[in-house]
Every structure is written in structure tokens, then in C-alpha cells.
Protein backbone atom coordinates (compact mmCIF):
# COMPACT_ATOMS: atom_id res chain seq x y z
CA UNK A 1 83.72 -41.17 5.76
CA UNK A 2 80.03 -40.48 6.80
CA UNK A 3 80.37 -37.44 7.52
CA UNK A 4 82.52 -36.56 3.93
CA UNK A 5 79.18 -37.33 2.20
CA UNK A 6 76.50 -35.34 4.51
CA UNK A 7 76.73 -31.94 5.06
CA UNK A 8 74.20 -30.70 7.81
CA UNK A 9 74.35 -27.13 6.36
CA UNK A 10 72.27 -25.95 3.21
CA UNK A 11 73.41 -22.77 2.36
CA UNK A 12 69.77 -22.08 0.23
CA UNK A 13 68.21 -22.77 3.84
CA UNK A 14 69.94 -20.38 6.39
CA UNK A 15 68.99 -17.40 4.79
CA UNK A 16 65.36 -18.41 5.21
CA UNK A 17 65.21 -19.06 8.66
CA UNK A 18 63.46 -22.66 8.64
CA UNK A 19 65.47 -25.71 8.84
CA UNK A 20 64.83 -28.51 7.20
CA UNK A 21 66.06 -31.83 8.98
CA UNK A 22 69.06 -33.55 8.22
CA UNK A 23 68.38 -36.74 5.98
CA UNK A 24 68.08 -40.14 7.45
CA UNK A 25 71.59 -42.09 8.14
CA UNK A 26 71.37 -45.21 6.07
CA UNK A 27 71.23 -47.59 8.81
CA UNK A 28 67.91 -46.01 10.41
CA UNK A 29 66.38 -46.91 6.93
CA UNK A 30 67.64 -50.44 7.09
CA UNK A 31 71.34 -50.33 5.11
CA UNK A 32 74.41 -50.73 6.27
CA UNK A 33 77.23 -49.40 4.11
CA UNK A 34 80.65 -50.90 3.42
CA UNK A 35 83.25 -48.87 4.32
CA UNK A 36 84.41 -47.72 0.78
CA UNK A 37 82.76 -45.06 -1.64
CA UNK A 38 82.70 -47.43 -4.51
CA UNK A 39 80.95 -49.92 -2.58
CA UNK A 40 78.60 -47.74 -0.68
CA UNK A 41 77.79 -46.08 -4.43
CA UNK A 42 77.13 -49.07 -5.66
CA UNK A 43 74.66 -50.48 -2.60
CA UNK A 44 72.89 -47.53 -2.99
CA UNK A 45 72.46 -47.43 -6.56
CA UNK A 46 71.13 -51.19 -5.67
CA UNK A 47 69.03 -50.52 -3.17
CA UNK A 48 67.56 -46.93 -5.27
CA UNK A 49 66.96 -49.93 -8.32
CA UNK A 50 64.92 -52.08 -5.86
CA UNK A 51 63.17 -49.12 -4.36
CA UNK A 52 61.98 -47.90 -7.96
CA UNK A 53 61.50 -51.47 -9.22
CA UNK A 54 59.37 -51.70 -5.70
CA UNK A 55 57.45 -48.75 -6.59
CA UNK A 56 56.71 -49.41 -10.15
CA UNK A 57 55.42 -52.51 -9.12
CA UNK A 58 53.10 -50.91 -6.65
CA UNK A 59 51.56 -48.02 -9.36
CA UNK A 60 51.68 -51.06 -11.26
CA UNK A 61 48.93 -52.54 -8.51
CA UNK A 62 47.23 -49.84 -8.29
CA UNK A 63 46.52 -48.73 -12.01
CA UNK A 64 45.33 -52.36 -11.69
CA UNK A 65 42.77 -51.97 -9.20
CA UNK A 66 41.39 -48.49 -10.77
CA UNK A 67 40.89 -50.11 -13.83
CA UNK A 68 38.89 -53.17 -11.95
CA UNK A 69 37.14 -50.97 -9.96
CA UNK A 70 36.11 -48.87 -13.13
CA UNK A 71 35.08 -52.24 -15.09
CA UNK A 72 33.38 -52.94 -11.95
CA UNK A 73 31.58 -49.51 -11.74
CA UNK A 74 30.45 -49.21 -15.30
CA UNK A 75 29.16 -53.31 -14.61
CA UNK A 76 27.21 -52.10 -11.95
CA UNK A 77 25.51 -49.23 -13.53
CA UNK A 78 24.88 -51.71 -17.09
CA UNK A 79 23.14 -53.90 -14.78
CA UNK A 80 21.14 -51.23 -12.86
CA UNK A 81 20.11 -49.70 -16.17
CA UNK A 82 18.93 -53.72 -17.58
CA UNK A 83 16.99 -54.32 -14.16
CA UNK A 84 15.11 -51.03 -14.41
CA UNK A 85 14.24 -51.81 -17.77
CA UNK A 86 12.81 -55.16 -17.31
CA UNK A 87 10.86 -53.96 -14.07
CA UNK A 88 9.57 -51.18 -16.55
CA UNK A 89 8.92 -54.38 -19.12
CA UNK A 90 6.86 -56.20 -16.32
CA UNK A 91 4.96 -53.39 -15.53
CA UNK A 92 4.14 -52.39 -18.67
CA UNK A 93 3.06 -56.30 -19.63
CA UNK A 94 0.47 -56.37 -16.74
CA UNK A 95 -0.88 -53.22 -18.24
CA UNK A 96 -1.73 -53.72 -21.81
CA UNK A 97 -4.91 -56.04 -20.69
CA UNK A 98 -6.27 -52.36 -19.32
CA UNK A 99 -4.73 -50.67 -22.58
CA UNK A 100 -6.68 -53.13 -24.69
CA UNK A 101 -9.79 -52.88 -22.59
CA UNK A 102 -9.68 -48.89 -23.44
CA UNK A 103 -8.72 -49.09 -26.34
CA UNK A 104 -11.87 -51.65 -27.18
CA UNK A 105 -14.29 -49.20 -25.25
CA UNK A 106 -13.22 -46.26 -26.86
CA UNK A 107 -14.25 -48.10 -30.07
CA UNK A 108 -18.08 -47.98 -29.05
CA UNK A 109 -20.80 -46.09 -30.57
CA UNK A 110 -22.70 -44.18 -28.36
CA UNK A 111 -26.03 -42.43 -29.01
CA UNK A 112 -26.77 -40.79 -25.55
CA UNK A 113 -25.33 -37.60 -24.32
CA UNK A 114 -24.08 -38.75 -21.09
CA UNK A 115 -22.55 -41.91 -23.34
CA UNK A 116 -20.66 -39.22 -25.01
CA UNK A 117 -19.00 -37.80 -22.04
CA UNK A 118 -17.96 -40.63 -20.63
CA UNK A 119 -16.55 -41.76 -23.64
CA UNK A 120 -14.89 -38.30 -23.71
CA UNK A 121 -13.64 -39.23 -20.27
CA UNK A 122 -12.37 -42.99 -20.88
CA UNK A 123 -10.12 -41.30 -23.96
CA UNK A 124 -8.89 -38.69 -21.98
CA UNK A 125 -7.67 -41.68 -19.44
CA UNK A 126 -6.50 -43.46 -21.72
CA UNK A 127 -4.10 -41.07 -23.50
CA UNK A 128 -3.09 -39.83 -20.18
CA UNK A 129 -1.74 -43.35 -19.09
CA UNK A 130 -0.36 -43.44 -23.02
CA UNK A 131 1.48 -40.16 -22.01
CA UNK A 132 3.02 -41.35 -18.70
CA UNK A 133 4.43 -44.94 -20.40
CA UNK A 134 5.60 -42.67 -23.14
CA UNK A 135 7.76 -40.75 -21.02
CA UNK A 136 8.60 -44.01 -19.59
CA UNK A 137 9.91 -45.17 -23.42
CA UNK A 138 6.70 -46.52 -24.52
CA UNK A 139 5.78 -46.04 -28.09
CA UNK A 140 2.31 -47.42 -30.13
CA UNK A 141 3.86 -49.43 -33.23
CA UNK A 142 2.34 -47.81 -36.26
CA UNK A 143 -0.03 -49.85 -37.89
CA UNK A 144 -2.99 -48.21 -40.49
CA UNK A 145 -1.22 -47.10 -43.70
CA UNK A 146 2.36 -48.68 -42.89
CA UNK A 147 3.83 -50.96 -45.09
CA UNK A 148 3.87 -54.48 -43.23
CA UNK A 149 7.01 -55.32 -41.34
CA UNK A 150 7.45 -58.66 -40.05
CA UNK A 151 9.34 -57.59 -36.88
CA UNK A 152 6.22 -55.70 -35.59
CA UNK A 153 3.26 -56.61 -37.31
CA UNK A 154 1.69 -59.99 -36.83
CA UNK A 155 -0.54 -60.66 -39.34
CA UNK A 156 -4.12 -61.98 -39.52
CA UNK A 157 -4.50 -63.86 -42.68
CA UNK A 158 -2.66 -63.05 -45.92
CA UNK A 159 -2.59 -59.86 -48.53
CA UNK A 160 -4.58 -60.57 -51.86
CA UNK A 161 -2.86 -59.33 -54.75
CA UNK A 162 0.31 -58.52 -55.64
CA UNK A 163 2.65 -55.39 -54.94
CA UNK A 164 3.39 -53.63 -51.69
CA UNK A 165 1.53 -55.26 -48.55
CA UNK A 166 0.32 -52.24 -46.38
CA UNK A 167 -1.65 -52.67 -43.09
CA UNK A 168 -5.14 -52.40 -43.50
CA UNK A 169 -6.79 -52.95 -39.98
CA UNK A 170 -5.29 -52.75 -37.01
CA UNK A 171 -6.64 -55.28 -34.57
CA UNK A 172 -4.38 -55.03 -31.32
CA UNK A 173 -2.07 -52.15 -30.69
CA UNK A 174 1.64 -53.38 -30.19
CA UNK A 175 3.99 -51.73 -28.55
CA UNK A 176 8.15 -50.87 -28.17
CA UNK A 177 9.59 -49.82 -25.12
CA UNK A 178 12.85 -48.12 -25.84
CA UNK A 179 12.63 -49.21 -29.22
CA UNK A 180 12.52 -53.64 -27.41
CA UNK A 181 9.13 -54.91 -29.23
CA UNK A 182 6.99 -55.23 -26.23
CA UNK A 183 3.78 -57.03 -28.09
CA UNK A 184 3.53 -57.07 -31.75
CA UNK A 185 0.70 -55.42 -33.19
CA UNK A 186 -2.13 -57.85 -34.66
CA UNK A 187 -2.85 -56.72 -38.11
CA UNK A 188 -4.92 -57.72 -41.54
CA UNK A 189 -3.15 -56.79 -44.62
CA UNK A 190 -3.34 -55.66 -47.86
CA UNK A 191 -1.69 -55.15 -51.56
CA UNK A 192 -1.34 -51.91 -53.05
């Protein structure tokens, strides 16, 4: 009866000079058949069930995993991207002493012509360490002129009058990095 079901020959095959081996007999892959055909049909349609149900359980797995290790990946990189950004933060912090400091020297009168150039100098400084933390995301909170917004101006005092309330003096510089208020900027006000 084993041998009414295989045929070793496949007539596709001998004309192209490779053979291809024979299939597996069913007890080398772990079954043994009954002796009838309706039997041994129906094991194997079993056993083909339990393979696929097998198999779709596996994919099943493994879809699984991809997805966790893609949550897991685009974790990682969320995480990387926060830490960078509050090492920038700290960084930035422990500067604005020295940003203030120019900021309050470039504010000096100076008479002498040597005064002048270093002056000259100490702006040129500054607004080249204003240009690297601005490529870094770091951007001066406008102040002179702006109408007052609580969320980045802290005021000094209150507006007299009524109407708009506009920043009239800009005390501190604040500061956003990637638009995350750094410092607020310390402000007197006014009505227009």
C-alpha cells in the first residue's frame, strides 16, 4: 500500500537531468500509518492540522517578539533623545551665570579707545557662544516690545494703566531650549 501512494519517478524531472530525492517515509518523520487509506488520509490530514496550527503559533511568537523588540527600539532611542536633552539642559544652566556676566559687561560705557575694542571683543564672544547654543536649540526669549506673556516673562513690579501690557525693560535674558523654558526672562512692564 506504500508504495501505491509514492511514486519515485517525476516525469517533469527526468528530462532535466537532476533528481530530486524521494520524500520522507512517514515513519522517519515520526508517524506511523494504519494500514487503510481512509485512516492514513485522515492521520495525515491530523497531523498537516497540528503542523499548521504548530506553525501559526510560532509566526504567532515571532510577530510577537518583532513588535517587542520594535517598542523596545523606539524606547531606547525616546530615552536617548530625553538624556541628551537634559545633559544639554545642565550644561546650558551652568552657563547662563557667564551669559549674564556678558551680557552685563557688554552694557558698559566706555570712553577709551582700547575700552572700545575690548568691548568689541567681549560681544563678538558673546554672540559666538549665543551661536553655538543656538545650533544646540537655544533661543533668547523676546523681551523689549513683546506683549507680556506669563509663561516667559517674569515680571518686576506691575504695568500702570490700562490696555495691552508690553515689556518695557528687559532685566535678565531668559531662555528656551528646543522651545522647554530654560530661565524666564526678568522683565518691567508697561500699558499701551
Amino acid at each position: 500500500m506504500h508504495d501505491e501512494m509514492h511514486n519515485d519517478s517525476d516525469p517533469a524531472s527526468e528530462g532535466a537531468g537532476s533528481v530530486s530525492p524521494p520524500p520522507p517515509e512517514p515513519h522517519e518523520v515520526g508517524l506511523e500509518l494504519p494500514e487503510g487509506l481512509e485512516e492514513s488520509v485522515d492521520m495525515l490530514r491530523q497531523a498537516l492540522k497540528a503542523s499548521q496550527d504548530e506553525a501559526s503559533s510560532y509566526l504567532s511568537d515571532l510577530k510577537r517578539v518583532a513588535a517587542d523588540f520594535d517598542n523596545y527600539r523606539k524606547r531606547v532611542l525616546r530615552e536617548q533623545t530625553v538624556m541628551l536633552d537634559r545633559a544639554a539642559e545642565r550644561v546650558i544652566q551652568k552657563l547662563l551665570p557667564a551669559l549674564d556676566s556678558f551680557d552685563a559687561a557688554v552694557n558698559v560705557e566706555v570712553e577709551s579707545e582700547a575700552g572700545k575694542q575690548l568691548l568689541a571683543g567681549m560681544i563678538s564672544t558673546r554672540e559666538q557662544l549665543l551661536g553655538a547654543l543656538a545650533d544646540e536649540g537655544l533661543r533668547v526669549i523676546p523681551t523689549i516690545g513683546e506683549e507680556f506673556d506669563p509663561e516667559v516673562h517674569e515680571p518686576v513690579g506691575a504695568a500702570d494703566g490700562t490696555g495691552t501690557t508690553v515689556v518695557a525693560q528687559e532685566l535678565r535674558r531668559g531662555y528656551q531650549l528646543n522651545d522647554r523654558l530654560i530661565r524666564a526672562a526678568l522683565v518691567t512692564l508697561e500699558s499701551k
